[in-house]
PDB file of N, CA and C in Angstrom:
ATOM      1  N   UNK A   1       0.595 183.187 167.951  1.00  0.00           N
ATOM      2  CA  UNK A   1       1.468 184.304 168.226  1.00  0.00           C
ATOM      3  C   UNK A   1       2.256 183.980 169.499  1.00  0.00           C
ATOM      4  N   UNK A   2       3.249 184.460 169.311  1.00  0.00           N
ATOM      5  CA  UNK A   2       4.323 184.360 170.676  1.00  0.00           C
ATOM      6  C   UNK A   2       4.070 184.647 171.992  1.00  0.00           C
ATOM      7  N   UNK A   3       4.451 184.160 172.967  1.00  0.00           N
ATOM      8  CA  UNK A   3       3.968 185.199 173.952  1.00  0.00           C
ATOM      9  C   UNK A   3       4.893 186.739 174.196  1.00  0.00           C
ATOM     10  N   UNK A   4       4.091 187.682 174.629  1.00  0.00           N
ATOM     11  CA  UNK A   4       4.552 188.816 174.441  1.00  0.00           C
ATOM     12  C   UNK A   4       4.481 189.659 173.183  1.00  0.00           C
ATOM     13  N   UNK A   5       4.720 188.699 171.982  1.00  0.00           N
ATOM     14  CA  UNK A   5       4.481 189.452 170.879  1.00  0.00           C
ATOM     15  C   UNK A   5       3.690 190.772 170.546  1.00  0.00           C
ATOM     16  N   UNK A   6       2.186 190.524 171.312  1.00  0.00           N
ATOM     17  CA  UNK A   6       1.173 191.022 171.328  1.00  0.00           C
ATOM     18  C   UNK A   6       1.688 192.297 171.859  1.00  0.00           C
ATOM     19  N   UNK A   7       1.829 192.260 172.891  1.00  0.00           N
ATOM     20  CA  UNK A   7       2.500 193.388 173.659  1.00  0.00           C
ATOM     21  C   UNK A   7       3.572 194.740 172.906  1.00  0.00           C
ATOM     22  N   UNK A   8       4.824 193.659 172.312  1.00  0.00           N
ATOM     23  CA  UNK A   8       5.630 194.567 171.613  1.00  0.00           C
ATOM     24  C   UNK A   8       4.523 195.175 170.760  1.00  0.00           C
ATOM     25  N   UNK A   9       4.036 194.249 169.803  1.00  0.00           N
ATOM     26  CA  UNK A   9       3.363 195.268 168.862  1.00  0.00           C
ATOM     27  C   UNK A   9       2.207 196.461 168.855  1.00  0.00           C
ATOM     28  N   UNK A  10       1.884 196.094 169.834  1.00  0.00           N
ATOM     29  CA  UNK A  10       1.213 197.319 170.991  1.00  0.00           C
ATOM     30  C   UNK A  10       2.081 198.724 170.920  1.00  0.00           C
ATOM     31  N   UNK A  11       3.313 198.452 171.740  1.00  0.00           N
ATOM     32  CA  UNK A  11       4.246 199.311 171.697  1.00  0.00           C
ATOM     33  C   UNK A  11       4.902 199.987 171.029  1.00  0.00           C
ATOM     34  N   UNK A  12       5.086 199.323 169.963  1.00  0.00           N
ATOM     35  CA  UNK A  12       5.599 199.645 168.740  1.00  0.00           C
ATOM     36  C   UNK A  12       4.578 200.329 168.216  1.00  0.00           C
ATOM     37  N   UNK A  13       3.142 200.505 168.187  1.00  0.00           N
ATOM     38  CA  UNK A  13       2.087 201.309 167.989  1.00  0.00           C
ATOM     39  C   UNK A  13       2.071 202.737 168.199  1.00  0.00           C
ATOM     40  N   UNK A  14       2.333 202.357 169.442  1.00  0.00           N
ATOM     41  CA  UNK A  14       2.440 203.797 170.486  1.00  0.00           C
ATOM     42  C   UNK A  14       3.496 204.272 170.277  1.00  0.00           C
ATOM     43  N   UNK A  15       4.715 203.747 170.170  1.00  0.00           N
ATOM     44  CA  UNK A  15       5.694 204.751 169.556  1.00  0.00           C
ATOM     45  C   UNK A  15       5.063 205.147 167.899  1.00  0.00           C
ATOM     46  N   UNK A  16       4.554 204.696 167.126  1.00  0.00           N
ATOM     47  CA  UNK A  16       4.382 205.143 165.811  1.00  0.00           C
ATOM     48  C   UNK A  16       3.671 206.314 165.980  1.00  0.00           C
ATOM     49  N   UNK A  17       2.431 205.914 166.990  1.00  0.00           N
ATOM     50  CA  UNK A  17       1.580 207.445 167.127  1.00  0.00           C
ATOM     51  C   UNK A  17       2.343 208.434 167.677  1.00  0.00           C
ATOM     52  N   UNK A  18       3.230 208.108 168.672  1.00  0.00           N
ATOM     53  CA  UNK A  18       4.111 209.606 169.183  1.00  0.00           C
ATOM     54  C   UNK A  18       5.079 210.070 167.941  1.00  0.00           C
ATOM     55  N   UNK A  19       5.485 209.120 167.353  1.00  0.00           N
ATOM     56  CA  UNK A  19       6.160 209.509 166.186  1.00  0.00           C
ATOM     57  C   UNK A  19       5.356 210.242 165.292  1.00  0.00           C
ATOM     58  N   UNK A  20       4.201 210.435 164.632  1.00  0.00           N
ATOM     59  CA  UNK A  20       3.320 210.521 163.552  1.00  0.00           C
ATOM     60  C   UNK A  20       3.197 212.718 164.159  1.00  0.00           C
ATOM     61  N   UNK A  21       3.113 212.443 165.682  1.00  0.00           N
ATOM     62  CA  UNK A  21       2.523 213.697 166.328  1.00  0.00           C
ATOM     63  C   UNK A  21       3.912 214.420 166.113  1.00  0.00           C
ATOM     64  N   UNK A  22       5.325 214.017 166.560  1.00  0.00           N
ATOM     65  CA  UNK A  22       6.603 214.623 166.193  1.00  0.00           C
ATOM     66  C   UNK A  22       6.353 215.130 164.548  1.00  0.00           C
ATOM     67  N   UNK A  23       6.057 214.335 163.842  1.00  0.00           N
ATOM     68  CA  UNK A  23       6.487 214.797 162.443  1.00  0.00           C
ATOM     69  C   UNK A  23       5.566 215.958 162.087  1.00  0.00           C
ATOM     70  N   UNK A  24       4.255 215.918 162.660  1.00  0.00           N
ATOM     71  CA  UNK A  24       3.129 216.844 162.033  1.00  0.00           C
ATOM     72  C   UNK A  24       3.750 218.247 163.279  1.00  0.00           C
ATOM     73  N   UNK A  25       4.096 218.061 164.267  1.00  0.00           N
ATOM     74  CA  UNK A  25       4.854 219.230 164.655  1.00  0.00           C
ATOM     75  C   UNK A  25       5.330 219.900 164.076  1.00  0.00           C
ATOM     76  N   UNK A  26       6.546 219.184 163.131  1.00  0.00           N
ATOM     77  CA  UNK A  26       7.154 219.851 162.527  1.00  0.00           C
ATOM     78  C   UNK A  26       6.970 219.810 161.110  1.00  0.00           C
ATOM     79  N   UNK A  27       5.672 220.059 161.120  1.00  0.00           N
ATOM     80  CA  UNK A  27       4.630 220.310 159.544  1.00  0.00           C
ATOM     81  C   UNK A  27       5.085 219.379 158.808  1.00  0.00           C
ATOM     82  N   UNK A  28       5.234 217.841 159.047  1.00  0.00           N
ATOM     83  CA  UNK A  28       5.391 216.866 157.742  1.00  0.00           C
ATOM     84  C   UNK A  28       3.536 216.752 157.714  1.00  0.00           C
ATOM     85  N   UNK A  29       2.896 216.575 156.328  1.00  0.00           N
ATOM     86  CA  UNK A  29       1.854 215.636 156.878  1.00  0.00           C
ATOM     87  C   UNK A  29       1.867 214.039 156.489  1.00  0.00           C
ATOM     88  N   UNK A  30       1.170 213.920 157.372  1.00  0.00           N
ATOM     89  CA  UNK A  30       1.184 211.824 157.730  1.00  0.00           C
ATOM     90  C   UNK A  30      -0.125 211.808 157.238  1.00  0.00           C
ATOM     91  N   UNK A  31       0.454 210.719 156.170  1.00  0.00           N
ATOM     92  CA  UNK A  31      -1.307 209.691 155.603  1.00  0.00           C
ATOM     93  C   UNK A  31      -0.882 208.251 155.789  1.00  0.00           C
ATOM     94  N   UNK A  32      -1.628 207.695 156.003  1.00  0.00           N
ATOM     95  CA  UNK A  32      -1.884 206.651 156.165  1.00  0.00           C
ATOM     96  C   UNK A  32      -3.049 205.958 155.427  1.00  0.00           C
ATOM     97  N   UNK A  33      -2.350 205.235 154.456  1.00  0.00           N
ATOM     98  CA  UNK A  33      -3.626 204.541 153.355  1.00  0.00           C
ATOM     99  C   UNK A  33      -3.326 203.407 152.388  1.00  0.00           C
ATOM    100  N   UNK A  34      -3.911 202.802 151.961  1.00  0.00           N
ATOM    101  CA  UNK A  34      -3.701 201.272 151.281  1.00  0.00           C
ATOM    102  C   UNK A  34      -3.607 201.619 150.126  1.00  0.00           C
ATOM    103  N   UNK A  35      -2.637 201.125 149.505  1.00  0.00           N
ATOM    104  CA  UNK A  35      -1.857 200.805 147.845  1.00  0.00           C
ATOM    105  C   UNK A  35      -1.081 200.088 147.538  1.00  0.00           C
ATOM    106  N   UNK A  36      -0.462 200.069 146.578  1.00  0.00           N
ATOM    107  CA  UNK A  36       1.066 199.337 145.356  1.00  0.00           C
ATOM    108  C   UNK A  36       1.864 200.357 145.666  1.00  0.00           C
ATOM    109  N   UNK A  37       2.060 200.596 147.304  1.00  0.00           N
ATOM    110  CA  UNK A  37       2.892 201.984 147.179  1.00  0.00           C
ATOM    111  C   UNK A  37       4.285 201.122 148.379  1.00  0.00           C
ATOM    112  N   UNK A  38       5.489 201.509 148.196  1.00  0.00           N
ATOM    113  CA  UNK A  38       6.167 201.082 149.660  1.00  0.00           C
ATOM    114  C   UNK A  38       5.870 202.168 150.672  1.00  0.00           C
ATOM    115  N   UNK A  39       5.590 203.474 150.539  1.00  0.00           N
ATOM    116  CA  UNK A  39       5.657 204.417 151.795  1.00  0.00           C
ATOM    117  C   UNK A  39       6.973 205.087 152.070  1.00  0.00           C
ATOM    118  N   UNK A  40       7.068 206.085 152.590  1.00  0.00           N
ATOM    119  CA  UNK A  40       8.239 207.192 153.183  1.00  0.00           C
ATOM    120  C   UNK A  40       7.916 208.423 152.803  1.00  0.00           C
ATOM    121  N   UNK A  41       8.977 209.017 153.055  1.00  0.00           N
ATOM    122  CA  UNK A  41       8.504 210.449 152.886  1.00  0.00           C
ATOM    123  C   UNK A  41       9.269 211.273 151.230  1.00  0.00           C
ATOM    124  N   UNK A  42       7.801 211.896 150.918  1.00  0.00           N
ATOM    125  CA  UNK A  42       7.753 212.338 149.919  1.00  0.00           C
ATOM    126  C   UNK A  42       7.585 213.798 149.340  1.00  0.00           C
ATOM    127  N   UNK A  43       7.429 214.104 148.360  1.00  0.00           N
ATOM    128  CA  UNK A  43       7.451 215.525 148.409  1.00  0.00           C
ATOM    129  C   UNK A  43       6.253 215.659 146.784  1.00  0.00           C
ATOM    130  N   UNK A  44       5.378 216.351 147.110  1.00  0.00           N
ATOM    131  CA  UNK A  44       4.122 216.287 146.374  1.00  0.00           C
ATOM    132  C   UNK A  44       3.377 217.701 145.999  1.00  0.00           C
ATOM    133  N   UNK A  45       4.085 218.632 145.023  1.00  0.00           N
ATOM    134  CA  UNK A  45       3.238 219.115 144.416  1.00  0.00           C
ATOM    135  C   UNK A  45       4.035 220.182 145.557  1.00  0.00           C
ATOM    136  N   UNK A  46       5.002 220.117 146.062  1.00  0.00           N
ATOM    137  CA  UNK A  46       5.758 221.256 146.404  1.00  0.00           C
ATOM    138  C   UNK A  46       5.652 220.821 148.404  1.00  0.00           C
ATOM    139  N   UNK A  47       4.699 219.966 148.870  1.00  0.00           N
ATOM    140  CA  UNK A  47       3.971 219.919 150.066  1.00  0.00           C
ATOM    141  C   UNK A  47       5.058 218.696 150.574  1.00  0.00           C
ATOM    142  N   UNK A  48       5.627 218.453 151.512  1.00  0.00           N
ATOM    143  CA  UNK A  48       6.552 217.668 152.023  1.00  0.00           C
ATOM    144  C   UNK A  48       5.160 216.240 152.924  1.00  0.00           C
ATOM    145  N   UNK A  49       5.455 215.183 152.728  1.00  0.00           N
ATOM    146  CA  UNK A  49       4.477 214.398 153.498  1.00  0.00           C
ATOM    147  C   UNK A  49       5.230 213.029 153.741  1.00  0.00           C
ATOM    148  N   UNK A  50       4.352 212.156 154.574  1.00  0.00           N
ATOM    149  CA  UNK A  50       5.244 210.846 154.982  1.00  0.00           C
ATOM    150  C   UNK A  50       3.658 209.953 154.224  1.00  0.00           C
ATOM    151  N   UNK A  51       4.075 209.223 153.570  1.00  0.00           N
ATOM    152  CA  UNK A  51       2.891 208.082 153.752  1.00  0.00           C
ATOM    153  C   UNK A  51       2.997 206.888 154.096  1.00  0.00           C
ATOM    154  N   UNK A  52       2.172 206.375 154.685  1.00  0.00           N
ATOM    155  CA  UNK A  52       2.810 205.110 155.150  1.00  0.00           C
ATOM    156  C   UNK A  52       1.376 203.572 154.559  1.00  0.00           C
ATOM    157  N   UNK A  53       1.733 203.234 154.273  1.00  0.00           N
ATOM    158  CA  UNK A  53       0.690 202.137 154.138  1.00  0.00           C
ATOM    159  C   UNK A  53       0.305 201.458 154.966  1.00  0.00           C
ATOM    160  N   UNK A  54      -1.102 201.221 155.248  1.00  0.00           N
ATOM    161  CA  UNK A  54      -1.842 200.497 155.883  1.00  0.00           C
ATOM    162  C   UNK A  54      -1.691 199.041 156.171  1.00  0.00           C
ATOM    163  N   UNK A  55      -0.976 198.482 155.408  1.00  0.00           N
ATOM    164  CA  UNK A  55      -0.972 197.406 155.157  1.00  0.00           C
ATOM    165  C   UNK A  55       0.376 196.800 155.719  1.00  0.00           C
ATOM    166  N   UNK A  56       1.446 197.614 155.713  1.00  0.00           N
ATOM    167  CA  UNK A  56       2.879 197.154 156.280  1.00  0.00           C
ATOM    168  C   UNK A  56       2.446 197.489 157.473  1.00  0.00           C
ATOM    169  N   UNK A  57       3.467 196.441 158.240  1.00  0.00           N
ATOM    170  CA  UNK A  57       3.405 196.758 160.395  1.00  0.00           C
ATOM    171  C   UNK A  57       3.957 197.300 160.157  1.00  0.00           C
ATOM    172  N   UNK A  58       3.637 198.081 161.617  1.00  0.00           N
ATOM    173  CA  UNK A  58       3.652 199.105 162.632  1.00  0.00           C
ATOM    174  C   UNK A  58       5.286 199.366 162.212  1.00  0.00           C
ATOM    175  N   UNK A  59       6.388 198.055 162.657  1.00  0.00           N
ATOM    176  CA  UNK A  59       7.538 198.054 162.465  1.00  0.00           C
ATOM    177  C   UNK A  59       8.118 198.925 161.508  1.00  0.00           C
ATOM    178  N   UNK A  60       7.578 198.835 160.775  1.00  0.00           N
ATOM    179  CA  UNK A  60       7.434 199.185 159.064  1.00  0.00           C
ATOM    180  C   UNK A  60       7.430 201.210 159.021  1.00  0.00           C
ATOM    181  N   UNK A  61       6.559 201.505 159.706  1.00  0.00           N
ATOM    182  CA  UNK A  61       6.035 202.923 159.902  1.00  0.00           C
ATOM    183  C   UNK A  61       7.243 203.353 160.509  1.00  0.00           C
ATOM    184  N   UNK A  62       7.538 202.562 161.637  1.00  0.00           N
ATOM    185  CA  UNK A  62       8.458 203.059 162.830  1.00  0.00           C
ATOM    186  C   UNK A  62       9.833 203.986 161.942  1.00  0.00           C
ATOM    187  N   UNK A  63      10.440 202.698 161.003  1.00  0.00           N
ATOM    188  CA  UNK A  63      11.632 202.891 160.231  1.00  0.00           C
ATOM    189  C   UNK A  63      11.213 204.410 159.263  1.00  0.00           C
ATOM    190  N   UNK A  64       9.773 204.102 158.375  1.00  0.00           N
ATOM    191  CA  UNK A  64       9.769 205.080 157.903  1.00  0.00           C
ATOM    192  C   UNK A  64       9.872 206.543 158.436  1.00  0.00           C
ATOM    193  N   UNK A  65       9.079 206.757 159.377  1.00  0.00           N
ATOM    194  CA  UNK A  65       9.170 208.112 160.244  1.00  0.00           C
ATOM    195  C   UNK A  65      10.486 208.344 160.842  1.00  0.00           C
ATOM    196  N   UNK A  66      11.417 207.596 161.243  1.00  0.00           N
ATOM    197  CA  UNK A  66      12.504 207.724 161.955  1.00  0.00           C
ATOM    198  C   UNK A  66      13.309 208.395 160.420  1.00  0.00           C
ATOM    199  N   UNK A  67      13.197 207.695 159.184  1.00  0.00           N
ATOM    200  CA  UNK A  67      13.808 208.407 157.996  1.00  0.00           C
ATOM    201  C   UNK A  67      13.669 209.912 157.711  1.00  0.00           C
ATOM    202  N   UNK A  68      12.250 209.870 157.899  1.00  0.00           N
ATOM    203  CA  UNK A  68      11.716 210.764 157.413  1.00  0.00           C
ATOM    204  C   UNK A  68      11.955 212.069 158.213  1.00  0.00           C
ATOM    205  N   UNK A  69      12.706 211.553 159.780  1.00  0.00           N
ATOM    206  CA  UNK A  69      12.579 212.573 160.689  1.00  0.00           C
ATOM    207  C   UNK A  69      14.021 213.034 161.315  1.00  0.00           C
ATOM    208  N   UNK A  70      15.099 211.936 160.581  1.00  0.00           N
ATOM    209  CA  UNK A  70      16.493 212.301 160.672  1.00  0.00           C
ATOM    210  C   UNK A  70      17.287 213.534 160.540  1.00  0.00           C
ATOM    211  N   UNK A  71      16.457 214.385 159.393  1.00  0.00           N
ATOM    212  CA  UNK A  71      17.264 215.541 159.817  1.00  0.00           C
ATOM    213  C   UNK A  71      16.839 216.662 160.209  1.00  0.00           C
ATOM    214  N   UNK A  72      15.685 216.382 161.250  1.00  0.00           N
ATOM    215  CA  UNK A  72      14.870 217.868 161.436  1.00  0.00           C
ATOM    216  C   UNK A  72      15.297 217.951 162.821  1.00  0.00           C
ATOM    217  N   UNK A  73      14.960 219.235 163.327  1.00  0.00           N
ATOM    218  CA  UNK A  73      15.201 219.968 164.110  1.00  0.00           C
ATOM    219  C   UNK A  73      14.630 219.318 165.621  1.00  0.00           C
ATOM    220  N   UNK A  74      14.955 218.214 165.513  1.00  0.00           N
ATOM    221  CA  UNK A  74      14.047 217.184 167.220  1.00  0.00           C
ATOM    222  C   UNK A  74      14.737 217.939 168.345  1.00  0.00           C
ATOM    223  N   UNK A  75      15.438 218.555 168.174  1.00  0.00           N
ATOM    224  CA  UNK A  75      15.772 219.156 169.916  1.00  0.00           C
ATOM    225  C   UNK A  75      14.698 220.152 170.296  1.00  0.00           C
ATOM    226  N   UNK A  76      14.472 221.102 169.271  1.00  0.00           N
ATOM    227  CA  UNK A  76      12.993 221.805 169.610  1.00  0.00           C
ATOM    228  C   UNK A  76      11.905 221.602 170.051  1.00  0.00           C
ATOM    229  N   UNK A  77      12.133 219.965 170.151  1.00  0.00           N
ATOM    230  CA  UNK A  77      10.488 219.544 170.851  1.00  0.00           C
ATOM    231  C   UNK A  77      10.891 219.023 172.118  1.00  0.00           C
ATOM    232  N   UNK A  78      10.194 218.521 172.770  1.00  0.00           N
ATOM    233  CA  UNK A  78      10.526 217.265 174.158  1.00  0.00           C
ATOM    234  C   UNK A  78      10.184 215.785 173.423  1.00  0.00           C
ATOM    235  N   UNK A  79      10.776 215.262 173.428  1.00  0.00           N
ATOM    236  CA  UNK A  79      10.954 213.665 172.915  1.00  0.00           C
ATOM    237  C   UNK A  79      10.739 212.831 174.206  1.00  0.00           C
ATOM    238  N   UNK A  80       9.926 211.658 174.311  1.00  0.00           N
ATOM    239  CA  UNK A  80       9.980 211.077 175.337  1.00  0.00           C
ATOM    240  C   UNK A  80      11.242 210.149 175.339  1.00  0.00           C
ATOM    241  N   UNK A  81      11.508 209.862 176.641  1.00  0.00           N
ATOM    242  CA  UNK A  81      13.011 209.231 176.561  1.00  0.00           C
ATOM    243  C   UNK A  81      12.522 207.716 175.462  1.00  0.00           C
ATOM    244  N   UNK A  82      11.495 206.763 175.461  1.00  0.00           N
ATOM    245  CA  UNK A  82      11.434 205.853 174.313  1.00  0.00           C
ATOM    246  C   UNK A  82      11.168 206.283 173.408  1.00  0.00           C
ATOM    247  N   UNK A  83      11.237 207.368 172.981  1.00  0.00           N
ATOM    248  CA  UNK A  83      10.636 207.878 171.839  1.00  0.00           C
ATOM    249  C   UNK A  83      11.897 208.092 170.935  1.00  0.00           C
ATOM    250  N   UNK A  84      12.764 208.814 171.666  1.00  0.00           N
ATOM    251  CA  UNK A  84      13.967 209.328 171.031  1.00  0.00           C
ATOM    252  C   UNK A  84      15.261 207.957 170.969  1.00  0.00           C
ATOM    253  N   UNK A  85      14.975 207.021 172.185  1.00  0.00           N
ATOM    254  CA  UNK A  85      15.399 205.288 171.883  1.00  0.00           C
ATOM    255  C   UNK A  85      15.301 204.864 170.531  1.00  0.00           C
ATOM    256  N   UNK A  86      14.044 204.877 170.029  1.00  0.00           N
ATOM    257  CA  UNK A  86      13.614 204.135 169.249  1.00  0.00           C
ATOM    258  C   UNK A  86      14.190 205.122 167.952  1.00  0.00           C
ATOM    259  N   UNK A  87      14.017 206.476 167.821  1.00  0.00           N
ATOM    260  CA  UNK A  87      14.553 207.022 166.925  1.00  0.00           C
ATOM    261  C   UNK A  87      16.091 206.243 166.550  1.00  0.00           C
ATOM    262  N   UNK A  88      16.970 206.450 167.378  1.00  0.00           N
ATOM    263  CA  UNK A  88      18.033 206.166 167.505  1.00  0.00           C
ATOM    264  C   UNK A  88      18.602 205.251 167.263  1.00  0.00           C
ATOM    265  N   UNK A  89      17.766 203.724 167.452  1.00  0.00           N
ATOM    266  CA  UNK A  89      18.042 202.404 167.255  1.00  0.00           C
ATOM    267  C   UNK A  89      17.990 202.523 165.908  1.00  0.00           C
ATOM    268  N   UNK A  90      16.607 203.444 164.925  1.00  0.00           N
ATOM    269  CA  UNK A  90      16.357 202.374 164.037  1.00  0.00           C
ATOM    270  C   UNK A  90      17.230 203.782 162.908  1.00  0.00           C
ATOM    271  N   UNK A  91      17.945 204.814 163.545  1.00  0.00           N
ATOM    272  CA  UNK A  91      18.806 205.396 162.935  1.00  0.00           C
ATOM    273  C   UNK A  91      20.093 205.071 162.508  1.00  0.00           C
ATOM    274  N   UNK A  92      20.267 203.938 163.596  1.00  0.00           N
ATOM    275  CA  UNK A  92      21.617 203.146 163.929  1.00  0.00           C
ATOM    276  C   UNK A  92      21.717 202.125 163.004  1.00  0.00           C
ATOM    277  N   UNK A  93      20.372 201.565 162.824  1.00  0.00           N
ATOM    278  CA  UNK A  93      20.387 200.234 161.735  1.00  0.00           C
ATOM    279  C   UNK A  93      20.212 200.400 160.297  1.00  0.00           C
ATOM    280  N   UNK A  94      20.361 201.905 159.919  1.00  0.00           N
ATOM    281  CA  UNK A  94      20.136 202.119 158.596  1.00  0.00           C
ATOM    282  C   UNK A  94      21.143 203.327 158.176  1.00  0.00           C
ATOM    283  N   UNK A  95      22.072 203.542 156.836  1.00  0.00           N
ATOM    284  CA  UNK A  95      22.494 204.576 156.524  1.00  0.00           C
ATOM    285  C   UNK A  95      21.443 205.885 155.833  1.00  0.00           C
ATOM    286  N   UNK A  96      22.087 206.907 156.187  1.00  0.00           N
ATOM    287  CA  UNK A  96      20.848 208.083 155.484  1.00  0.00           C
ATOM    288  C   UNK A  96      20.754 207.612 154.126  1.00  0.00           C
ATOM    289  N   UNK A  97      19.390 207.978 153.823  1.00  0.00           N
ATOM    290  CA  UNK A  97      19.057 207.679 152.306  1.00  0.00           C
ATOM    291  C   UNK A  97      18.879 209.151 151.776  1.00  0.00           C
ATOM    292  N   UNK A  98      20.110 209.557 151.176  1.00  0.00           N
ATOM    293  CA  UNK A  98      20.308 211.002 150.915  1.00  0.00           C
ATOM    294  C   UNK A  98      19.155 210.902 149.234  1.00  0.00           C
ATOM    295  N   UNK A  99      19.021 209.979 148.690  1.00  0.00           N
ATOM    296  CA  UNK A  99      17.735 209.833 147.952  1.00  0.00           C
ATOM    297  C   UNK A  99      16.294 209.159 148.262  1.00  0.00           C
ATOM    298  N   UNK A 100      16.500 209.270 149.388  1.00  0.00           N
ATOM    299  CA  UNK A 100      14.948 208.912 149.744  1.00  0.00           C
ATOM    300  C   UNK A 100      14.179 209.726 149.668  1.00  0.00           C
ATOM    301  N   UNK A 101      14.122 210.936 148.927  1.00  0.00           N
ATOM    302  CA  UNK A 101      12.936 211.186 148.850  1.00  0.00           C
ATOM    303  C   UNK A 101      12.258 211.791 147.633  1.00  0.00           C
ATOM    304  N   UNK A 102      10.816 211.527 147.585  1.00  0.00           N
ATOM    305  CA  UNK A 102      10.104 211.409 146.259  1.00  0.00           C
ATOM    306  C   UNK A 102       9.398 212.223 145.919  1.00  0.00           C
ATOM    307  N   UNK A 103      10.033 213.063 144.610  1.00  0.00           N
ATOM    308  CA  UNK A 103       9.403 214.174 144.504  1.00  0.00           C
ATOM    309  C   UNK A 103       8.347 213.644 143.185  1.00  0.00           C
ATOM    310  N   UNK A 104       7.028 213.974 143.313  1.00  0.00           N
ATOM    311  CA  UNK A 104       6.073 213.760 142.684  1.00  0.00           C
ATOM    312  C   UNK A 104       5.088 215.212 142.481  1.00  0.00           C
ATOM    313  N   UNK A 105       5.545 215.115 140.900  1.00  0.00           N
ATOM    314  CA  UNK A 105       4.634 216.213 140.111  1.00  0.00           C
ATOM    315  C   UNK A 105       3.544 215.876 139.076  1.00  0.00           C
ATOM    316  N   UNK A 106       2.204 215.824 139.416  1.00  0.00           N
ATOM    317  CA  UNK A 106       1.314 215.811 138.836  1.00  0.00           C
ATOM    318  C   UNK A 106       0.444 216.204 137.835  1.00  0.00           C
ATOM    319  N   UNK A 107       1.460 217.028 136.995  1.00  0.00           N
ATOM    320  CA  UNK A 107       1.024 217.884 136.511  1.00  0.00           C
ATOM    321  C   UNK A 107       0.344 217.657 134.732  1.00  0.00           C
TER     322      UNK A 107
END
């Protein structure tokens, strides 16, 4: 591993967990669990949720939650100043995915 590497991905951690706590603020719920799944946010049986797989990095989560969290109401909370960085960057590097999201009925 690189040097430093270690570090970013540390960081990139810690933003995922401040990210994970933003979304359940604003009542998404976050799972986190291993499958044949890619992850993002979904909509299940009427219940809005993010999942993210266990198995993709951290990196990976970061993008998803930043999707998942594009059009909610973030001024209502306090964002830490890297927190709302990182939103921003990885808002910057992607267009909205006005179909990203997955409605799944089980019925």
């Amino acid at each position: 591993m690189a040097p430093g590497r270690g570090n970013k991905r540390a960081a990139t951690r810690r933003l995922v967990d401040e990210l994970i706590t933003v979304a359940r603020q604003l009542g998404l719920e976050v799972r986190i669990e291993t499958g044949p799944f890619r992850g993002g946010h979904c909509i299940k049986q009427g219940d809005e949720l993010v999942m993210l797989n266990r198995r993709h990095p951290p990196e990976v989560h970061l993008v998803q939650l930043a999707e998942a969290l594009r059009n909610r109401p973030l001024d209502m909370l306090y964002l830490k100043p890297a927190v709302r960085q990182a939103l921003e960057e990885a808002w910057s590097r992607s267009s909205p995915a006005t179909d990203a999201v997955l409605n799944v009925d089980l019925d």
